[in-house]
N, C-alpha and C. Protein backbone atom coordinates (compact mmCIF):
# COMPACT_ATOMS: atom_id res chain seq x y z
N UNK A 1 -34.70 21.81 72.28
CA UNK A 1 -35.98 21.13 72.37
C UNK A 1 -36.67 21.12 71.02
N UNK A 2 -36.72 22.10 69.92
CA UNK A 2 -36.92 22.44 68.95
C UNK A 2 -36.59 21.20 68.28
N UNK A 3 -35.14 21.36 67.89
CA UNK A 3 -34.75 19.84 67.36
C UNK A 3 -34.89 18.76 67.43
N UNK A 4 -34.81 18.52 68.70
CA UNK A 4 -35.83 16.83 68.86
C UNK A 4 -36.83 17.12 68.68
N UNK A 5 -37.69 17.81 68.74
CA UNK A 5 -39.08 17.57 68.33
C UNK A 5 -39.25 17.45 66.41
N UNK A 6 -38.44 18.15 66.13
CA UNK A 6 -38.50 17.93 64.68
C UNK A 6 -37.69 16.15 64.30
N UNK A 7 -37.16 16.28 65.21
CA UNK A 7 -36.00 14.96 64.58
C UNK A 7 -36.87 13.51 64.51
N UNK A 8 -37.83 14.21 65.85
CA UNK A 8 -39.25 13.20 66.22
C UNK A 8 -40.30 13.05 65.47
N UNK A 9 -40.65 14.34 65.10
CA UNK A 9 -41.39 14.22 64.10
C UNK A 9 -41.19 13.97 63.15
N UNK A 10 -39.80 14.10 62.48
CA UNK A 10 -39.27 13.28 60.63
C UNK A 10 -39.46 11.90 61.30
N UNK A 11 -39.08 11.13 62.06
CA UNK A 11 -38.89 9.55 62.60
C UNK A 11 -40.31 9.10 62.24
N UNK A 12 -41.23 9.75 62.61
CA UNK A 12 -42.94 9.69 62.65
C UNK A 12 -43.22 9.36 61.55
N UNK A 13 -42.96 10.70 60.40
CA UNK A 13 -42.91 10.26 59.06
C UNK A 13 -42.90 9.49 58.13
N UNK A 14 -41.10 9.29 58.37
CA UNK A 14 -40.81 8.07 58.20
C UNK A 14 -41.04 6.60 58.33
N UNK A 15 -41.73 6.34 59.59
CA UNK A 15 -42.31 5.13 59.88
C UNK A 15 -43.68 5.23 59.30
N UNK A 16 -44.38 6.33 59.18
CA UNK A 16 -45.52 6.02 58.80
C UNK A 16 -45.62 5.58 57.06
N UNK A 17 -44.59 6.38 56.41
CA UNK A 17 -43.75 5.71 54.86
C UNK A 17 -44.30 4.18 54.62
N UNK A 18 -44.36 3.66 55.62
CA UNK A 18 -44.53 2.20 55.59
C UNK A 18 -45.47 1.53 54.81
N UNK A 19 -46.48 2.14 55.21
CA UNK A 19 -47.98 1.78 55.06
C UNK A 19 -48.48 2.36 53.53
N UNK A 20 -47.66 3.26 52.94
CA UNK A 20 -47.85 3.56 51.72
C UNK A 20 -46.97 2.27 50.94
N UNK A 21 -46.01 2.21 51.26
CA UNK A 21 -45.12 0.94 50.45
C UNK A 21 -45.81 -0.59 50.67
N UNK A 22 -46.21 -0.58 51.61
CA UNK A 22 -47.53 -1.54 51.23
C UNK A 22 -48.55 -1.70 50.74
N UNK A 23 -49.16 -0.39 50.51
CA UNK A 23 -50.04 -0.16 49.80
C UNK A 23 -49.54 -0.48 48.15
N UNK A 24 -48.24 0.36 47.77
CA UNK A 24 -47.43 -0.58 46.58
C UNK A 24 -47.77 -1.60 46.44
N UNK A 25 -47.12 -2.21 47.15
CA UNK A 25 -47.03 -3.80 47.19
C UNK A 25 -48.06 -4.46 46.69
N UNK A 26 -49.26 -4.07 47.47
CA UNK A 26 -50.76 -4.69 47.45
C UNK A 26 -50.91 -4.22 45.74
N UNK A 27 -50.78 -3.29 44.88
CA UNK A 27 -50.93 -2.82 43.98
C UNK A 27 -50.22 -3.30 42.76
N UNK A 28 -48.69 -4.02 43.16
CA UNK A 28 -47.97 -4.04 41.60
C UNK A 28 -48.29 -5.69 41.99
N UNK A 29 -48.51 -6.09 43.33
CA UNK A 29 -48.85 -8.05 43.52
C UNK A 29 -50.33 -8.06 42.62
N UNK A 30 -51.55 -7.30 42.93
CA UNK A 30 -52.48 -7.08 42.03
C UNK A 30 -52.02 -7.01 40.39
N UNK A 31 -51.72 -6.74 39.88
CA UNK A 31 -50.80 -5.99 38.50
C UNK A 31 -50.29 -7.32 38.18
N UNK A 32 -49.21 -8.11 38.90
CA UNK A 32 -48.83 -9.07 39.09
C UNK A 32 -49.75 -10.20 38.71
N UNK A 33 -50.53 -10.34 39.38
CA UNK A 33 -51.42 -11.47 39.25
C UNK A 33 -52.47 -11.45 38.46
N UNK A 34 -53.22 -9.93 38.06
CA UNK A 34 -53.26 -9.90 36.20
C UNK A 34 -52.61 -9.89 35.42
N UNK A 35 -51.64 -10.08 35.28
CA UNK A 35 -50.73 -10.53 34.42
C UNK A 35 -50.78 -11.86 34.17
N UNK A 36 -50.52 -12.56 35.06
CA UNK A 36 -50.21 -14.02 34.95
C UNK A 36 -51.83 -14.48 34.87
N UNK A 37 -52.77 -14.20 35.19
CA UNK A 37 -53.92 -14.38 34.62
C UNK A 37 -54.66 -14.23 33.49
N UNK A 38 -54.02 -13.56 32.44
CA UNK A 38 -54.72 -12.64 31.47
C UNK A 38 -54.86 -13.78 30.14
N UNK A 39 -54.20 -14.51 29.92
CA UNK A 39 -54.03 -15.59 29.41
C UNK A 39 -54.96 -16.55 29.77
N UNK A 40 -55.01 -17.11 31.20
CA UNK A 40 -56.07 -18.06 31.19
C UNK A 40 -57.57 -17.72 30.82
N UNK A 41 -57.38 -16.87 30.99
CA UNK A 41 -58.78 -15.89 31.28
C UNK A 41 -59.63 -15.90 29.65
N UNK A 42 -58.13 -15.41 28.71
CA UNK A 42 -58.71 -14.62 27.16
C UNK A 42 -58.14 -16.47 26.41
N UNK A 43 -57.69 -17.28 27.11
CA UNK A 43 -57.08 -18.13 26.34
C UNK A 43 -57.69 -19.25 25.10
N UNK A 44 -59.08 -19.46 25.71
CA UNK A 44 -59.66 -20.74 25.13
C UNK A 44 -60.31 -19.94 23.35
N UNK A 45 -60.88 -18.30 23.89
CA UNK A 45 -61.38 -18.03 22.57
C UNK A 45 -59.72 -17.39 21.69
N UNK A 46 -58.70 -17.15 22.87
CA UNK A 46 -57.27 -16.71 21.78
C UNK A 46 -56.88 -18.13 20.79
N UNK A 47 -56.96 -19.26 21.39
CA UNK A 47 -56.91 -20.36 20.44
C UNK A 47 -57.60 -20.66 19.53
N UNK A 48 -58.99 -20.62 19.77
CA UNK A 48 -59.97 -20.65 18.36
C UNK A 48 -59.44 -19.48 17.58
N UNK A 49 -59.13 -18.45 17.56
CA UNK A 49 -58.26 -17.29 16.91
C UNK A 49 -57.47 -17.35 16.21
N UNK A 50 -56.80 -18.33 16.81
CA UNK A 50 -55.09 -18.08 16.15
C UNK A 50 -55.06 -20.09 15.87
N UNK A 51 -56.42 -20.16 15.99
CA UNK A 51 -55.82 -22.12 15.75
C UNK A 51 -54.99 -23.02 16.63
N UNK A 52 -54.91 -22.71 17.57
CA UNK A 52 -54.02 -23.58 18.86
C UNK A 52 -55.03 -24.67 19.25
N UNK A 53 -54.18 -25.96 19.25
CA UNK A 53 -54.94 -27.07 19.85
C UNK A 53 -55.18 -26.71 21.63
N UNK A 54 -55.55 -27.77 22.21
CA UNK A 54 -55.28 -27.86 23.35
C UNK A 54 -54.07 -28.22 24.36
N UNK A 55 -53.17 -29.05 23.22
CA UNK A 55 -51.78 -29.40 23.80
C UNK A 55 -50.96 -28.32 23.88
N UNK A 56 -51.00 -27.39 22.42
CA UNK A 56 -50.67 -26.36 22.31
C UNK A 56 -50.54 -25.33 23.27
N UNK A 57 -52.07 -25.34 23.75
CA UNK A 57 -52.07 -24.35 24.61
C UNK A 57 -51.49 -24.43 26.11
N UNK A 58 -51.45 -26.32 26.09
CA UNK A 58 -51.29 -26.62 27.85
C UNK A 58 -49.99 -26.71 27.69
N UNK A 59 -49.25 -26.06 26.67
CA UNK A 59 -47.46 -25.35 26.75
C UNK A 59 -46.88 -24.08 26.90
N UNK A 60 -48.16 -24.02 26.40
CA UNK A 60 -48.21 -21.96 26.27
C UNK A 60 -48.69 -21.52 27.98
N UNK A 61 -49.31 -22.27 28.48
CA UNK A 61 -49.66 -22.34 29.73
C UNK A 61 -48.78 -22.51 30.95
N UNK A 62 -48.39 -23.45 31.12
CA UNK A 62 -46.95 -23.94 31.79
C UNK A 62 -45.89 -23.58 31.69
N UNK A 63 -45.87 -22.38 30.67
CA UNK A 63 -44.28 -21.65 30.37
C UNK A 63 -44.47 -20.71 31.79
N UNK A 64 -45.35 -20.00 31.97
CA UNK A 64 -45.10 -18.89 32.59
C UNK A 64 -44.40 -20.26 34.40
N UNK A 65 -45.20 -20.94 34.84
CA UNK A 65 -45.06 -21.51 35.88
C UNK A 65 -43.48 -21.98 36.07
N UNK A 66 -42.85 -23.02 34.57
CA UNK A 66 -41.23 -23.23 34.82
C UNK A 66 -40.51 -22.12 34.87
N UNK A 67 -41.09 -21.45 34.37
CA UNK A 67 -39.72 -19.99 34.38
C UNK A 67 -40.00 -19.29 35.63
N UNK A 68 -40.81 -19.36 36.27
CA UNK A 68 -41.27 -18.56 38.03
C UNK A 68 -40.44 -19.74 38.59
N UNK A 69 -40.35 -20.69 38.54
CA UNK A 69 -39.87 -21.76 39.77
C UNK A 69 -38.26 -21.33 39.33
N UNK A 70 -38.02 -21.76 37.75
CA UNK A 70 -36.56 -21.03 37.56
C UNK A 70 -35.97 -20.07 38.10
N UNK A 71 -36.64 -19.15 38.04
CA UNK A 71 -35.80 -17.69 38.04
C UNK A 71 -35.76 -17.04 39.89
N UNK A 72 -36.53 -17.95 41.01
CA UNK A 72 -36.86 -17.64 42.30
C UNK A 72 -35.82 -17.15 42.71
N UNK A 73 -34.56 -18.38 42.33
CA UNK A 73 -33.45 -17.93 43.49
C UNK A 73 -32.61 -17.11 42.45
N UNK A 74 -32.14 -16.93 40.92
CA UNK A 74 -31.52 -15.65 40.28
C UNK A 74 -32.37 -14.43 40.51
N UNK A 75 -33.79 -14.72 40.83
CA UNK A 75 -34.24 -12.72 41.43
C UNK A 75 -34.25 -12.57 42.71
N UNK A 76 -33.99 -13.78 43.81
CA UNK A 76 -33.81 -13.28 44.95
C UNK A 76 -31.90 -12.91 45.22
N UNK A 77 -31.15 -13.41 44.20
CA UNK A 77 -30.06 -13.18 43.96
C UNK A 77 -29.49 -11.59 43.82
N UNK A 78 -30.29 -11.49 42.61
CA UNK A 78 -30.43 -9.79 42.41
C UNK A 78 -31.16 -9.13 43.01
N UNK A 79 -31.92 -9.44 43.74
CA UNK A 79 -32.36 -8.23 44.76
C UNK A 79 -31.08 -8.54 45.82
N UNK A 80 -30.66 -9.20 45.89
CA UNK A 80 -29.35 -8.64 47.05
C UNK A 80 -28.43 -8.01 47.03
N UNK A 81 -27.98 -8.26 45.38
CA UNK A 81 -26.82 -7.95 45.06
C UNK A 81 -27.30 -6.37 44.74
N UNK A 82 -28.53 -6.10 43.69
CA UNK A 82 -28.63 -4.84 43.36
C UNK A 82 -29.95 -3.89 43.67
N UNK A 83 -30.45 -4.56 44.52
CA UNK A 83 -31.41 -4.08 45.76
C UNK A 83 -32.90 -4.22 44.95
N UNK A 84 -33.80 -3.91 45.69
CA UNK A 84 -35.08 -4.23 45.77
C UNK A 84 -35.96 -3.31 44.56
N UNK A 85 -35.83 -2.10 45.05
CA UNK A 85 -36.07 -0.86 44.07
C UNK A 85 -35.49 -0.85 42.92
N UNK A 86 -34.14 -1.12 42.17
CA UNK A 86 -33.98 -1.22 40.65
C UNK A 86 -34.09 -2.53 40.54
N UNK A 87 -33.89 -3.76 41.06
CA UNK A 87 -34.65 -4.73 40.44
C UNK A 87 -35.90 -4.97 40.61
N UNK A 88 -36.89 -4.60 41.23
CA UNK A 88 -38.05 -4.71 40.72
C UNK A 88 -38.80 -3.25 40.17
N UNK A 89 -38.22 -2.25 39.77
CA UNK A 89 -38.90 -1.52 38.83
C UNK A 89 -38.20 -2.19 37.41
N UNK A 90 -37.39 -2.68 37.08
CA UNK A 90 -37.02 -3.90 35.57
C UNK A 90 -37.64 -5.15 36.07
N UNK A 91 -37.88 -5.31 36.48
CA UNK A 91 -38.69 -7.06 36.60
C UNK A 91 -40.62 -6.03 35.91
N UNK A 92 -40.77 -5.13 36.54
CA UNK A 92 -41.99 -4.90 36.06
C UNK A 92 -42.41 -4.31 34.85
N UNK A 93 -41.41 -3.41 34.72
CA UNK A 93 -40.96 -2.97 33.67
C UNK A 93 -41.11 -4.21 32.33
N UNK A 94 -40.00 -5.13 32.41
CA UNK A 94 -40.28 -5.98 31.64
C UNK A 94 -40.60 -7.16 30.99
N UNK A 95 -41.41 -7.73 32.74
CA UNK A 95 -42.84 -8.54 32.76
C UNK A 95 -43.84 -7.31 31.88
N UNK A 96 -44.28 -6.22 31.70
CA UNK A 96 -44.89 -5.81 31.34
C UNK A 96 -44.95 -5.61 29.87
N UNK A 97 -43.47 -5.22 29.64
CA UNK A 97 -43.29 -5.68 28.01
C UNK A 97 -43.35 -6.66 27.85
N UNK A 98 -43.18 -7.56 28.03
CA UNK A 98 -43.24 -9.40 27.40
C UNK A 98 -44.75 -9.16 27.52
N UNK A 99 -45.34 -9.19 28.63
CA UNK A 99 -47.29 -8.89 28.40
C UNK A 99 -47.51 -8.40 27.19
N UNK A 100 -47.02 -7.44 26.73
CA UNK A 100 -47.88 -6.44 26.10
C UNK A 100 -47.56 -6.95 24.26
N UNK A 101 -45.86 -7.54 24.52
CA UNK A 101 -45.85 -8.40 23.17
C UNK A 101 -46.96 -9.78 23.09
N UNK A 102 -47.14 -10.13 23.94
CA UNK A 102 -48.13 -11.41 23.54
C UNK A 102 -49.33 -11.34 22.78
N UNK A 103 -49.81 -9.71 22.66
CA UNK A 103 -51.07 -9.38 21.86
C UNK A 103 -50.80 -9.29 20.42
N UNK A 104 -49.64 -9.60 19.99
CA UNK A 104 -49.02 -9.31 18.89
C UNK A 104 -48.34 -11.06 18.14
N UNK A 105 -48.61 -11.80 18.62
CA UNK A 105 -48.03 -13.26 18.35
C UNK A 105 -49.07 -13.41 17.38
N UNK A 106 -50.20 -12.67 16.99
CA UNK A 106 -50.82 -13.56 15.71
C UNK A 106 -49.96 -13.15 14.43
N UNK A 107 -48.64 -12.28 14.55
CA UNK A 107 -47.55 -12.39 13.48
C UNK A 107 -47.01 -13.50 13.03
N UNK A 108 -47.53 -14.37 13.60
CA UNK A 108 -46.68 -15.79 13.11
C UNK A 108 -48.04 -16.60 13.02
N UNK A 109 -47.30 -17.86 12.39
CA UNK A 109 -48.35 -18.46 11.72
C UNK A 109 -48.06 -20.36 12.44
N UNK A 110 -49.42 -21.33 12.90
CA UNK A 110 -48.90 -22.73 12.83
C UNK A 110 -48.27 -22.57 13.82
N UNK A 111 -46.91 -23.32 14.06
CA UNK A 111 -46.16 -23.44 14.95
C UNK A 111 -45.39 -22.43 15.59
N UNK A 112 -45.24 -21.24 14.87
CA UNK A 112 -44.28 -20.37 15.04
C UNK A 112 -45.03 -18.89 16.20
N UNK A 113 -46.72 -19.72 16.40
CA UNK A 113 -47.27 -19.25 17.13
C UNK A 113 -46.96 -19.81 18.70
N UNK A 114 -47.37 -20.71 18.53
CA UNK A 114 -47.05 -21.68 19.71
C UNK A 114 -45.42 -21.04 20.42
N UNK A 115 -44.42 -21.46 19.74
CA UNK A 115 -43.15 -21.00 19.98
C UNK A 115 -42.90 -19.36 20.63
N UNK A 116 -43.81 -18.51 19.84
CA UNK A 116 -43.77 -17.12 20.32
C UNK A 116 -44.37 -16.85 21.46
N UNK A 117 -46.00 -17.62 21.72
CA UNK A 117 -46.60 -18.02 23.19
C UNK A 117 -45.68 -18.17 24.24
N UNK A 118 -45.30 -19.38 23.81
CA UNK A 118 -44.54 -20.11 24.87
C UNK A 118 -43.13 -18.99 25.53
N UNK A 119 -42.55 -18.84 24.52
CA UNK A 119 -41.07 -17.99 24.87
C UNK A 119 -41.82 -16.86 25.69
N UNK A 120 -42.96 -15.84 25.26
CA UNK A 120 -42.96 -14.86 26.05
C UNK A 120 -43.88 -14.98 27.19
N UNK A 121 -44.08 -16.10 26.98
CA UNK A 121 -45.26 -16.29 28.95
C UNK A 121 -43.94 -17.27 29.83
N UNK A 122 -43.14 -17.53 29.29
CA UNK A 122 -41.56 -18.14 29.64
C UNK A 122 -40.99 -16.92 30.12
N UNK A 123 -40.94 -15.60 29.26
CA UNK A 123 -39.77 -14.53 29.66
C UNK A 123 -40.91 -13.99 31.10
N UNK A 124 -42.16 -13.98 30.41
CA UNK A 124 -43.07 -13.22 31.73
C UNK A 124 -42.61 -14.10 33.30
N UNK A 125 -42.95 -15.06 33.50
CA UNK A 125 -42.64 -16.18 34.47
C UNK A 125 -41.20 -15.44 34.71
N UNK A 126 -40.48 -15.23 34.35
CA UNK A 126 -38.70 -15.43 35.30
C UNK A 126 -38.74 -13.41 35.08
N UNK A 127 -39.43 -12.83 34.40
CA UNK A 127 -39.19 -11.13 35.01
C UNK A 127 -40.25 -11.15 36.21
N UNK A 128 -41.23 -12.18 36.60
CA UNK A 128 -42.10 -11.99 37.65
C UNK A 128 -41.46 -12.61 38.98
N UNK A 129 -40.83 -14.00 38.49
CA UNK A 129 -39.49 -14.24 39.91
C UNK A 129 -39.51 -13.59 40.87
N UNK A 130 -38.68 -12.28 40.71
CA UNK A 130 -38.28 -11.53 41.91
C UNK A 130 -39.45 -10.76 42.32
N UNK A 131 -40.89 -10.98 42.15
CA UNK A 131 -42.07 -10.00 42.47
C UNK A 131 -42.00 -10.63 44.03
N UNK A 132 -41.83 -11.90 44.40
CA UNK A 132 -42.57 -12.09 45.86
C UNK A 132 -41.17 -12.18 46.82
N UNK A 133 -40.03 -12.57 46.67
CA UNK A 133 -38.77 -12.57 46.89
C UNK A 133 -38.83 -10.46 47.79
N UNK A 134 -39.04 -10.41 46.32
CA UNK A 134 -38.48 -8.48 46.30
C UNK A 134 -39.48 -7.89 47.59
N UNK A 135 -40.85 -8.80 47.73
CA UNK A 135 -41.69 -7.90 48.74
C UNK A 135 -41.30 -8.27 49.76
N UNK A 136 -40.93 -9.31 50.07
CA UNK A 136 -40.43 -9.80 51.27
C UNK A 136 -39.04 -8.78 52.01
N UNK A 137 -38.46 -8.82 51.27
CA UNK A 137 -37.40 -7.73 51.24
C UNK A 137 -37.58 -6.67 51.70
N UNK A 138 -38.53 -6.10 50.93
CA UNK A 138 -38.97 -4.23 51.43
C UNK A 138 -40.11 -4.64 52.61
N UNK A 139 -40.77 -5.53 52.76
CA UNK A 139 -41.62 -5.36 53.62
C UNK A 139 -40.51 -5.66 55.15
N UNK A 140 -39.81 -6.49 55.29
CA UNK A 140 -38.32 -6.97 56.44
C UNK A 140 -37.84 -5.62 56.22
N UNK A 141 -37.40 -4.73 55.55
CA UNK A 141 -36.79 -3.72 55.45
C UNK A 141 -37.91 -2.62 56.11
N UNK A 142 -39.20 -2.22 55.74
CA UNK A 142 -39.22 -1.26 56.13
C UNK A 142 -40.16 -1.33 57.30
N UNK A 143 -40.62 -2.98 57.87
CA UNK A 143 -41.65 -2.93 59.23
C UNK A 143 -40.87 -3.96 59.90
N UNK A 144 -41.33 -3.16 61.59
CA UNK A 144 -40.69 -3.25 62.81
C UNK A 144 -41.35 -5.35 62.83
N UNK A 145 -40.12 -6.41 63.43
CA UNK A 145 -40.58 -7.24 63.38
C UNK A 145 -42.10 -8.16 63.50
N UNK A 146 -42.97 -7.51 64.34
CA UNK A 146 -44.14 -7.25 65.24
C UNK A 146 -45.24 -7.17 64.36
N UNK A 147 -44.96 -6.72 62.82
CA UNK A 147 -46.12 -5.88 62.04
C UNK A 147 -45.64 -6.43 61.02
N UNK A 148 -44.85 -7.53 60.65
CA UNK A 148 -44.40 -8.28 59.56
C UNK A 148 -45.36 -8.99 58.79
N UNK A 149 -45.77 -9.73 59.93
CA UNK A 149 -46.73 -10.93 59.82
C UNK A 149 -48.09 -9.75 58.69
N UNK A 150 -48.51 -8.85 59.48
CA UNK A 150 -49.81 -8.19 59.18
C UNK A 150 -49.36 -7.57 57.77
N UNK A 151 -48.34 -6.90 57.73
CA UNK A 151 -47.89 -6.61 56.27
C UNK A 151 -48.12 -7.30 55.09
N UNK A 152 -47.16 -8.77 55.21
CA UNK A 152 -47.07 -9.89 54.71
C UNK A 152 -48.51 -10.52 53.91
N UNK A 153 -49.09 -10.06 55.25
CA UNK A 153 -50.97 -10.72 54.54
C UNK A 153 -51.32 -9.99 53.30
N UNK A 154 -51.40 -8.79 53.99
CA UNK A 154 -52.04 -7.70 52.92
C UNK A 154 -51.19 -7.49 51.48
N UNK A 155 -49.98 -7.40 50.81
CA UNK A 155 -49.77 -7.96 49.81
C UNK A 155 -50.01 -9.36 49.41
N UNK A 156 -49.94 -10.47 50.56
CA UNK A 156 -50.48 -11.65 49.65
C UNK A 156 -52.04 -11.96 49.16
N UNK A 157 -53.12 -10.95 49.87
CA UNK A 157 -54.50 -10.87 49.84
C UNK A 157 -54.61 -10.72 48.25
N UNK A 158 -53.72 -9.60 47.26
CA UNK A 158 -53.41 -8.97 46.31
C UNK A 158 -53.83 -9.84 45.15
N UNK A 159 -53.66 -11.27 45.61
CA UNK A 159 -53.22 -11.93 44.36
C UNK A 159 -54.83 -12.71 44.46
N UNK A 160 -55.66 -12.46 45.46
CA UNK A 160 -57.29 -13.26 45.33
C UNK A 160 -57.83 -11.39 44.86
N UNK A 161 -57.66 -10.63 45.45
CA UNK A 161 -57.77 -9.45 44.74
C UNK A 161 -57.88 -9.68 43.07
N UNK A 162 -56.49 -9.48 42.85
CA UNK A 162 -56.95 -9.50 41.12
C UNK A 162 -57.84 -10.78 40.67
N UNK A 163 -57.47 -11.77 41.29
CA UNK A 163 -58.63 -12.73 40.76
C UNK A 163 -60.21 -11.77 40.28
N UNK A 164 -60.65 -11.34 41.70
CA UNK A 164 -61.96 -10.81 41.68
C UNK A 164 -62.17 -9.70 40.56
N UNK A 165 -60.67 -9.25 40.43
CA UNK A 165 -60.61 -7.35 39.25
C UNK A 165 -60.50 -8.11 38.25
N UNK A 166 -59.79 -8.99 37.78
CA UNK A 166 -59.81 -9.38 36.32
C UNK A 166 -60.41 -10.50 35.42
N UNK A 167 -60.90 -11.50 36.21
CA UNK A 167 -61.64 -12.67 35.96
C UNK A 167 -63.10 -12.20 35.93
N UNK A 168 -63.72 -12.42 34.45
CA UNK A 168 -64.58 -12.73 34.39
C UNK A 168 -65.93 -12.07 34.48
């Protein structure tokens, strides 16, 4: 009797695990969506800065968006092949480095700015790919069909979330 009650109570545990990994979720989709915001946000006075027209910028802009539509089905690819947990601790990992190089593009000068923009809000876009793919995944993986739906919300809430944390 001992044993099932313990075996019952790890099961308990375990299911309750859940609700913290959503809580993740809600947290790196937040993270996520300052990221891909941080740019629009700092962008109009980063151009008076560094001298970017407006065409300029509406390239530097649109990189991150082709490389997310690109990269959907190669990161829902690799999360199958090499699961959820090591590909998205490297998708964040290094969406976060490509972020953190973009504060550093006033190394170049004229065009060679533009080009450095563009490539790393390009690399950001396809390491962010597998961010909504990958939750889908762990959230089907770790809640009972029934509690999908309610899961599902609360990381996608994440992304009007950071709106409100980082805008403005």
């Amino acid at each position: 009797m001992s044993s099932l009650s313990q075996a019952a109570s790890s099961v308990e545990k375990r299911t309750n695990a859940r609700y913290w990994i959503v809580v993740m979720l809600f947290i790196v989709t937040s993270f996520n969506y300052g990221d891909r915001a941080t740019l629009s946000i700092a962008g109009s006075e980063m151009a008076k800065d560094i001298g970017l027209d407006p065409v300029g910028m509406g390239y530097v802009f649109s990189a991150f968006s082709w490389a997310y539509v690109i990269g959907q089905i190669p990161g829902g690819w690799l999360l199958d092949r090499f699961g959820s947990k090591r590909v998205y601790f490297w998708s964040i990992f290094i969406w976060s480095m490509f972020t953190l190089l973009q504060g550093f593009v006033d190394i170049f000068s004229g065009f060679g700015i533009i080009v450095a923009l563009f490539t790393l809000r390009f690399l950001v876009g396809l390491a962010e790919a597998p961010s909504f793919p990958g939750n889908s995944r762990i959230v089907a993986a770790w809640f009972p069909a029934q509690e999908r739906g309610t899961a599902v919300s609360i990381f996608n809430s994440a992304q009007y979330f950071a709106t409100v944390i980082f805008a403005p």
